[in-house]
Protein backbone atom coordinates (compact mmCIF):
# COMPACT_ATOMS: atom_id res chain seq x y z
CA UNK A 1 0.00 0.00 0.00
CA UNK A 2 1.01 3.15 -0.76
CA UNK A 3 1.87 5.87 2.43
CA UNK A 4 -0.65 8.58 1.56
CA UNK A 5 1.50 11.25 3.11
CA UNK A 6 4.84 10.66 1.36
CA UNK A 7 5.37 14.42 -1.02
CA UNK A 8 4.48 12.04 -3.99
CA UNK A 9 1.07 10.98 -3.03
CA UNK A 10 0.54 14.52 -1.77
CA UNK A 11 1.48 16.23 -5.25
CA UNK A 12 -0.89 13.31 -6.29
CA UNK A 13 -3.94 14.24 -4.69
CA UNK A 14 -3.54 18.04 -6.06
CA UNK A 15 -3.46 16.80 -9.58
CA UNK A 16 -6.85 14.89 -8.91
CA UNK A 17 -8.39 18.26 -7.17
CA UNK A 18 -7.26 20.18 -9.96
CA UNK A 19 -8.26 17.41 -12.84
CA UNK A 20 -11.80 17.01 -11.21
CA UNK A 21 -12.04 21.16 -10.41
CA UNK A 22 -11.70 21.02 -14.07
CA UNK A 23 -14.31 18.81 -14.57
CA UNK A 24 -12.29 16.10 -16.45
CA UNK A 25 -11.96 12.39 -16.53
CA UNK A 26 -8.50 10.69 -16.34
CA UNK A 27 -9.13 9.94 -19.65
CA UNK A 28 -9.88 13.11 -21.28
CA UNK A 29 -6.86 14.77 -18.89
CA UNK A 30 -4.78 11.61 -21.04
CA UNK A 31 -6.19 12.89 -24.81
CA UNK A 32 -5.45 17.05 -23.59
CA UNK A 33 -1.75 16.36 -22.49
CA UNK A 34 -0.94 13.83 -24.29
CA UNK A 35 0.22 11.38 -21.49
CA UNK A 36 -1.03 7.73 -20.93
CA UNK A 37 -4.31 7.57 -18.56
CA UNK A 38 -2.57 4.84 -17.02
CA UNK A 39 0.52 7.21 -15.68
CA UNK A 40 -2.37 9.84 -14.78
CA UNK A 41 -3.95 7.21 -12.71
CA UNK A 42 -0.58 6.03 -11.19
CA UNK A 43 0.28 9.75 -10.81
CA UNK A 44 -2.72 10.84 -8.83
CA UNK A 45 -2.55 7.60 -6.22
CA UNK A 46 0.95 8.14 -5.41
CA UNK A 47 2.66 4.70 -6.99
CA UNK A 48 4.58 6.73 -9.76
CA UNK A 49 6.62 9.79 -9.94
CA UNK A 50 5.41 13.29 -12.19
CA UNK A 51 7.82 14.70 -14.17
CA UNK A 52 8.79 18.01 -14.76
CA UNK A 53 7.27 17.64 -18.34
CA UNK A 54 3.91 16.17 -17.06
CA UNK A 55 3.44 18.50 -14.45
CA UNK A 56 3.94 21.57 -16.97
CA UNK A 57 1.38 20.04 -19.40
CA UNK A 58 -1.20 19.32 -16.66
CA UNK A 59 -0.28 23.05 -15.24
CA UNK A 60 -0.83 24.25 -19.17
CA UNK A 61 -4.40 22.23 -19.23
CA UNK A 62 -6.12 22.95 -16.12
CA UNK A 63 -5.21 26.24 -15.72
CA UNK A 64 -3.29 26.21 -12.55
CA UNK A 65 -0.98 29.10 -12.94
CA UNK A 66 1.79 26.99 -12.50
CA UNK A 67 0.82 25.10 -9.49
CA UNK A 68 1.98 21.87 -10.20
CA UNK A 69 4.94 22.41 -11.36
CA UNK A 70 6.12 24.56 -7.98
CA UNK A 71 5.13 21.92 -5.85
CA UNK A 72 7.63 19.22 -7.33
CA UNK A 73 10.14 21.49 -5.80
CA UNK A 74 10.20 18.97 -2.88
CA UNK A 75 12.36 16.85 -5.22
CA UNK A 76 15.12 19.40 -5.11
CA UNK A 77 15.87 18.50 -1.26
CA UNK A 78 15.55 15.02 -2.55
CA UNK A 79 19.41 13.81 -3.57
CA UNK A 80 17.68 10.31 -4.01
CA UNK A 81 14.58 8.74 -5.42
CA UNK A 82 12.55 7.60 -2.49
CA UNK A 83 12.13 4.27 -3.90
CA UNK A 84 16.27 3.85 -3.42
CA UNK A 85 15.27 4.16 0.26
CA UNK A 86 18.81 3.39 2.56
CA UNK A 87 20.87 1.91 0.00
CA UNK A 88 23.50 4.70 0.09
CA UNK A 89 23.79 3.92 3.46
CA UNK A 90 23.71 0.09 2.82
CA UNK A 91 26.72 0.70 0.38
CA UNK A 92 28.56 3.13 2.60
CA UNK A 93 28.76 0.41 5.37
CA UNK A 94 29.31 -2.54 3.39
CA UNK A 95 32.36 -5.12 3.72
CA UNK A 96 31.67 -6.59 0.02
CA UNK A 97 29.55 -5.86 -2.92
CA UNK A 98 28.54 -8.41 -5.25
CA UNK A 99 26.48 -6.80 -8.60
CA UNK A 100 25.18 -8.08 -11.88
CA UNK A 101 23.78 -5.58 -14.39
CA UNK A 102 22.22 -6.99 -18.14
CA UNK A 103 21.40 -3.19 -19.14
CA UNK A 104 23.76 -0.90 -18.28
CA UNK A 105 27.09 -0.02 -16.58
CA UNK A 106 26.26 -0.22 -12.55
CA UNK A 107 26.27 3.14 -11.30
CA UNK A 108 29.38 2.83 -8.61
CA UNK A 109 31.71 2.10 -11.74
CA UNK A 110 30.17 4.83 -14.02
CA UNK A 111 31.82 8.15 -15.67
CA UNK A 112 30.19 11.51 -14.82
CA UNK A 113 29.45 11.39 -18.85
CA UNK A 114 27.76 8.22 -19.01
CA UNK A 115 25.77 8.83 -15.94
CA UNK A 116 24.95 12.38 -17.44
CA UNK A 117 23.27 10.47 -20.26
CA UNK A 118 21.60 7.83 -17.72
CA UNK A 119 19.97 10.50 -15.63
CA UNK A 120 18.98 12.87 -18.09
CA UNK A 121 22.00 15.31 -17.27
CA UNK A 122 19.94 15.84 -13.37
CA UNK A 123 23.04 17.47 -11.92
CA UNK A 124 22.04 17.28 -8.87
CA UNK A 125 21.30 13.36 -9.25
CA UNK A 126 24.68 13.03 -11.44
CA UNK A 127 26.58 14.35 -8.19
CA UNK A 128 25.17 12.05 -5.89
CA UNK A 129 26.30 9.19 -8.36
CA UNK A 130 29.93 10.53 -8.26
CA UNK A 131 29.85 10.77 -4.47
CA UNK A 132 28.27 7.05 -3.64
CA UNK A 133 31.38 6.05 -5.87
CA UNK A 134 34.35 7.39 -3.29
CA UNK A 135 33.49 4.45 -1.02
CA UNK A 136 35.80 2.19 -3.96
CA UNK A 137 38.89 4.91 -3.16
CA UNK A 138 38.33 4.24 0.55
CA UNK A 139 41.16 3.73 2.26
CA UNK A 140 39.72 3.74 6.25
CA UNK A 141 37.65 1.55 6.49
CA UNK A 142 39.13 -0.49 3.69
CA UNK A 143 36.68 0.12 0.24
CA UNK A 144 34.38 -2.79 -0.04
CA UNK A 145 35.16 -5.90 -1.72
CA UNK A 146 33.40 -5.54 -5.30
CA UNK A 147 32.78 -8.53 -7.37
CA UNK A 148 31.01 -7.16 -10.48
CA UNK A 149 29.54 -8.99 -13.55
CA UNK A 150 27.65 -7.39 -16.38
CA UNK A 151 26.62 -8.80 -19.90
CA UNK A 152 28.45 -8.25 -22.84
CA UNK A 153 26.01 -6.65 -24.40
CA UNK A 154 26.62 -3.37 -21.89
CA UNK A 155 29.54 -3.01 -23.73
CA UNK A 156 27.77 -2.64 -26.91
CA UNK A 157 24.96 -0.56 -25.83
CA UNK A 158 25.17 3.36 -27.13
CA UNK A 159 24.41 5.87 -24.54
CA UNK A 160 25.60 8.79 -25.25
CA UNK A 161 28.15 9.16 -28.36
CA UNK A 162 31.05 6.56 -29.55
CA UNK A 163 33.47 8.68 -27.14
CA UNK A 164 31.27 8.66 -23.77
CA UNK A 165 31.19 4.53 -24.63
CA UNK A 166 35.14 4.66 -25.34
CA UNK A 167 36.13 6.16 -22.22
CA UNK A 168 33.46 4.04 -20.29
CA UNK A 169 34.63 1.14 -20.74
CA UNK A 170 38.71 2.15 -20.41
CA UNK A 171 37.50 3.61 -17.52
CA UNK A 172 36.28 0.03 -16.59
CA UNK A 173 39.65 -1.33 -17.53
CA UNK A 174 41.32 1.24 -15.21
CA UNK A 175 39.40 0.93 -12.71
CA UNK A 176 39.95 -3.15 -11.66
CA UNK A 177 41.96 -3.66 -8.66
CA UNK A 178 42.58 -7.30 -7.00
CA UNK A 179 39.64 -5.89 -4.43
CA UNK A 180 37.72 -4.68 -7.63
CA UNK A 181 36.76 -7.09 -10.52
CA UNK A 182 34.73 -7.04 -13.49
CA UNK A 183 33.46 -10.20 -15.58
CA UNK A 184 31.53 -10.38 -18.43
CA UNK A 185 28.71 -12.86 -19.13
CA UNK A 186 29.56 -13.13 -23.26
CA UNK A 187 26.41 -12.79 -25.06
CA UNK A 188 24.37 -15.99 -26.14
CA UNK A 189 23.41 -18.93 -23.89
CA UNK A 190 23.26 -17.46 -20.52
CA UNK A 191 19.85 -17.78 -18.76
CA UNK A 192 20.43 -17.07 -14.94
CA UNK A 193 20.51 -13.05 -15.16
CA UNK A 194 17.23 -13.10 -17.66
CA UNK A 195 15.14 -11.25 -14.54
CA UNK A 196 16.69 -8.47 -14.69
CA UNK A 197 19.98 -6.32 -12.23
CA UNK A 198 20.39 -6.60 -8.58
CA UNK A 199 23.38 -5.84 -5.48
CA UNK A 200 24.02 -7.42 -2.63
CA UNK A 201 25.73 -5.51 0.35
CA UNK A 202 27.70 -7.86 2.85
CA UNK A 203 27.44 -5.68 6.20
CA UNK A 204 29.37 -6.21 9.52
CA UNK A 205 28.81 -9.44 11.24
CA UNK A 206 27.85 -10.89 7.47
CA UNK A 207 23.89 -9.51 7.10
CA UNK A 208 23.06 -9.26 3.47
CA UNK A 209 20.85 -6.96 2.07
CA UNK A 210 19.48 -7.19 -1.46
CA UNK A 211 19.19 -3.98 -4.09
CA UNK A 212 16.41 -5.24 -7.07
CA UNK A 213 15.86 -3.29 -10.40
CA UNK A 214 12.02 -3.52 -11.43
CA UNK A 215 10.55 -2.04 -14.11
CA UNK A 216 9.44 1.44 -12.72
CA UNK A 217 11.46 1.80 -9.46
CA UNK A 218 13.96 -0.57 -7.35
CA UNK A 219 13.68 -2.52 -4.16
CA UNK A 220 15.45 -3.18 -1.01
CA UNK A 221 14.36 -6.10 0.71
CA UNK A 222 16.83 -8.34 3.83
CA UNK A 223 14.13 -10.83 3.55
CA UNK A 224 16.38 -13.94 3.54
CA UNK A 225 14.27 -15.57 1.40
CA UNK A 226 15.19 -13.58 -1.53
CA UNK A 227 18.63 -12.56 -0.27
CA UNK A 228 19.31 -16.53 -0.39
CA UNK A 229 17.76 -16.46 -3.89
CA UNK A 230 20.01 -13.80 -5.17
CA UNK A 231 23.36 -15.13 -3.97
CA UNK A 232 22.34 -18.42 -5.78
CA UNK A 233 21.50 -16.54 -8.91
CA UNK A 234 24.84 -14.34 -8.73
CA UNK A 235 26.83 -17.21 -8.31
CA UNK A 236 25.09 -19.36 -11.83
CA UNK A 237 25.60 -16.13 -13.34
CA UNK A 238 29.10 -15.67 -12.38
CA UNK A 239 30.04 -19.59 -13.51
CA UNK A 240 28.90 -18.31 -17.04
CA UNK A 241 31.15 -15.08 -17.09
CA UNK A 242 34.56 -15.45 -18.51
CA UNK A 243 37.11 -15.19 -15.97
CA UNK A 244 38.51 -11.64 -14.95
CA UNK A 245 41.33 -11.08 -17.87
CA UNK A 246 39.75 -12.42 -20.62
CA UNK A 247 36.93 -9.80 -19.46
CA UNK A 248 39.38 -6.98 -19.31
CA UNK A 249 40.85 -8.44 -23.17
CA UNK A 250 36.74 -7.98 -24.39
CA UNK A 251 36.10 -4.84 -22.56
CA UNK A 252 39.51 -3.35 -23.68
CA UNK A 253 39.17 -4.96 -27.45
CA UNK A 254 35.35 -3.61 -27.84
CA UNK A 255 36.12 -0.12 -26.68
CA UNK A 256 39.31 0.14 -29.55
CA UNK A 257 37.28 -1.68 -32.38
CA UNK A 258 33.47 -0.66 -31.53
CA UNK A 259 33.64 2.89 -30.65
CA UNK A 260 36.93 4.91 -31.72
């Protein structure tokens, strides 16, 4: 269920009072903007977030002098999306790290660049990336223990231009230390990581906690249920990977012949 009071639900409820002031449906609000009905009705009962986009074209439509749009400002004191809930702090006090990512670079390992394309150039969002990643040059407490495996086809994915990918992936390269590895799962055949990214944070005294990508938001669950199920998966998926320096041969090899 969602919490009715959280600033999303709030801003939620003012689009319906404005939308129904208005005397429209969901459905003619969808055909005036331009936007799905399905996002208006996800909007309005708090399960999805309103961009700055959607809020101007609702603002535009019902007439509200702009009232919609000032009251996302409660995002700007927001470094995080609420859905990431305490994973910062999960990562921050973590004695190992253990990701796999199908779709795209994992954020701790990615350039300001390619996380500039990720997050839509959010600055404030980009520089929250760039500080969650100075746990790797830790030096007290030691940085985590990272074990890192991603598909191949990561390394084929544009985002960006041909140079942001180049100096991506060196930066991968450059980045591997013997307490930082990356492996990649070479494309064809491999069936464990099908469901989609996920973390694991090892945390004093050996608790796990589990980080899961979903479609519209992620999830952070210690239920040992699934934290079980996700060290199992990890592990299939990291049988298939080829070991650590024929990864760094492919990484190195697809950012010279791909994208210079």
């Amino acid at each position: 269920m969602v919490d009715r009071y959280t600033p999303q639900a709030i801003w939620g409820r003012e689009l319906r009072h404005y939308r129904q002031a208005a005397g429209l449906t969901q459905a003619q609000l969808s055909q005036k903007i331009h936007f799905s009905e399905s996002l208006i009705s996800g909007v309005e009962t708090g399960q999805l977030p309103a961009s700055p986009e959607f809020a101007q074209s609702c603002d535009t439509t019902l007439t509200t002098d702009g009232a919609l749009s000032r009251l996302l400002d409660w995002r700007k004191g927001q470094v995080f999306p609420a859905w990431f809930g305490q994973w910062p702090d999960k990562e921050q006090v973590a004695t190992a790290l253990h990701a796999y990512e199908p779709i795209l670079v994992p954020g701790l390992l990615q350039t300001p660049e390619y996380a500039c394309e990720v997050l839509y150039g959010d600055e404030t969002a980009i520089q929250a990336r760039m500080q969650r990643q100075e746990i790797l040059a830790r030096i007290d407490p030691p940085s985590p223990l990272f074990r890192c495996v991603i598909d191949e086809a990561v390394l084929h994915r544009l985002i960006g231009s041909p140079k942001v990918m180049r100096e991506q992936l060196e930066h991968l390269v450059s980045v591997i230390t013997p307490r930082l590895s990356v492996q990649v799962v070479p494309l064809g055949g491999m069936r464990a990581g099908l469901e989609g990214g996920f973390m694991l944070a090892t945390l004093q005294g050996g608790t796990e906690v589990l980080y899961l990508d979903t479609a519209v938001r992620g999830l952070v669950t210690g239920d040992q249920d699934d934290v079980a199920s996700a060290v199992e998966k990890f592990e299939a998926i990291r049988v298939e990977a080829l070991p650590l320096q024929m990864s760094i041969d492919l990484i190195a090899r697809t950012a010279e012949e791909r994208w210079t």
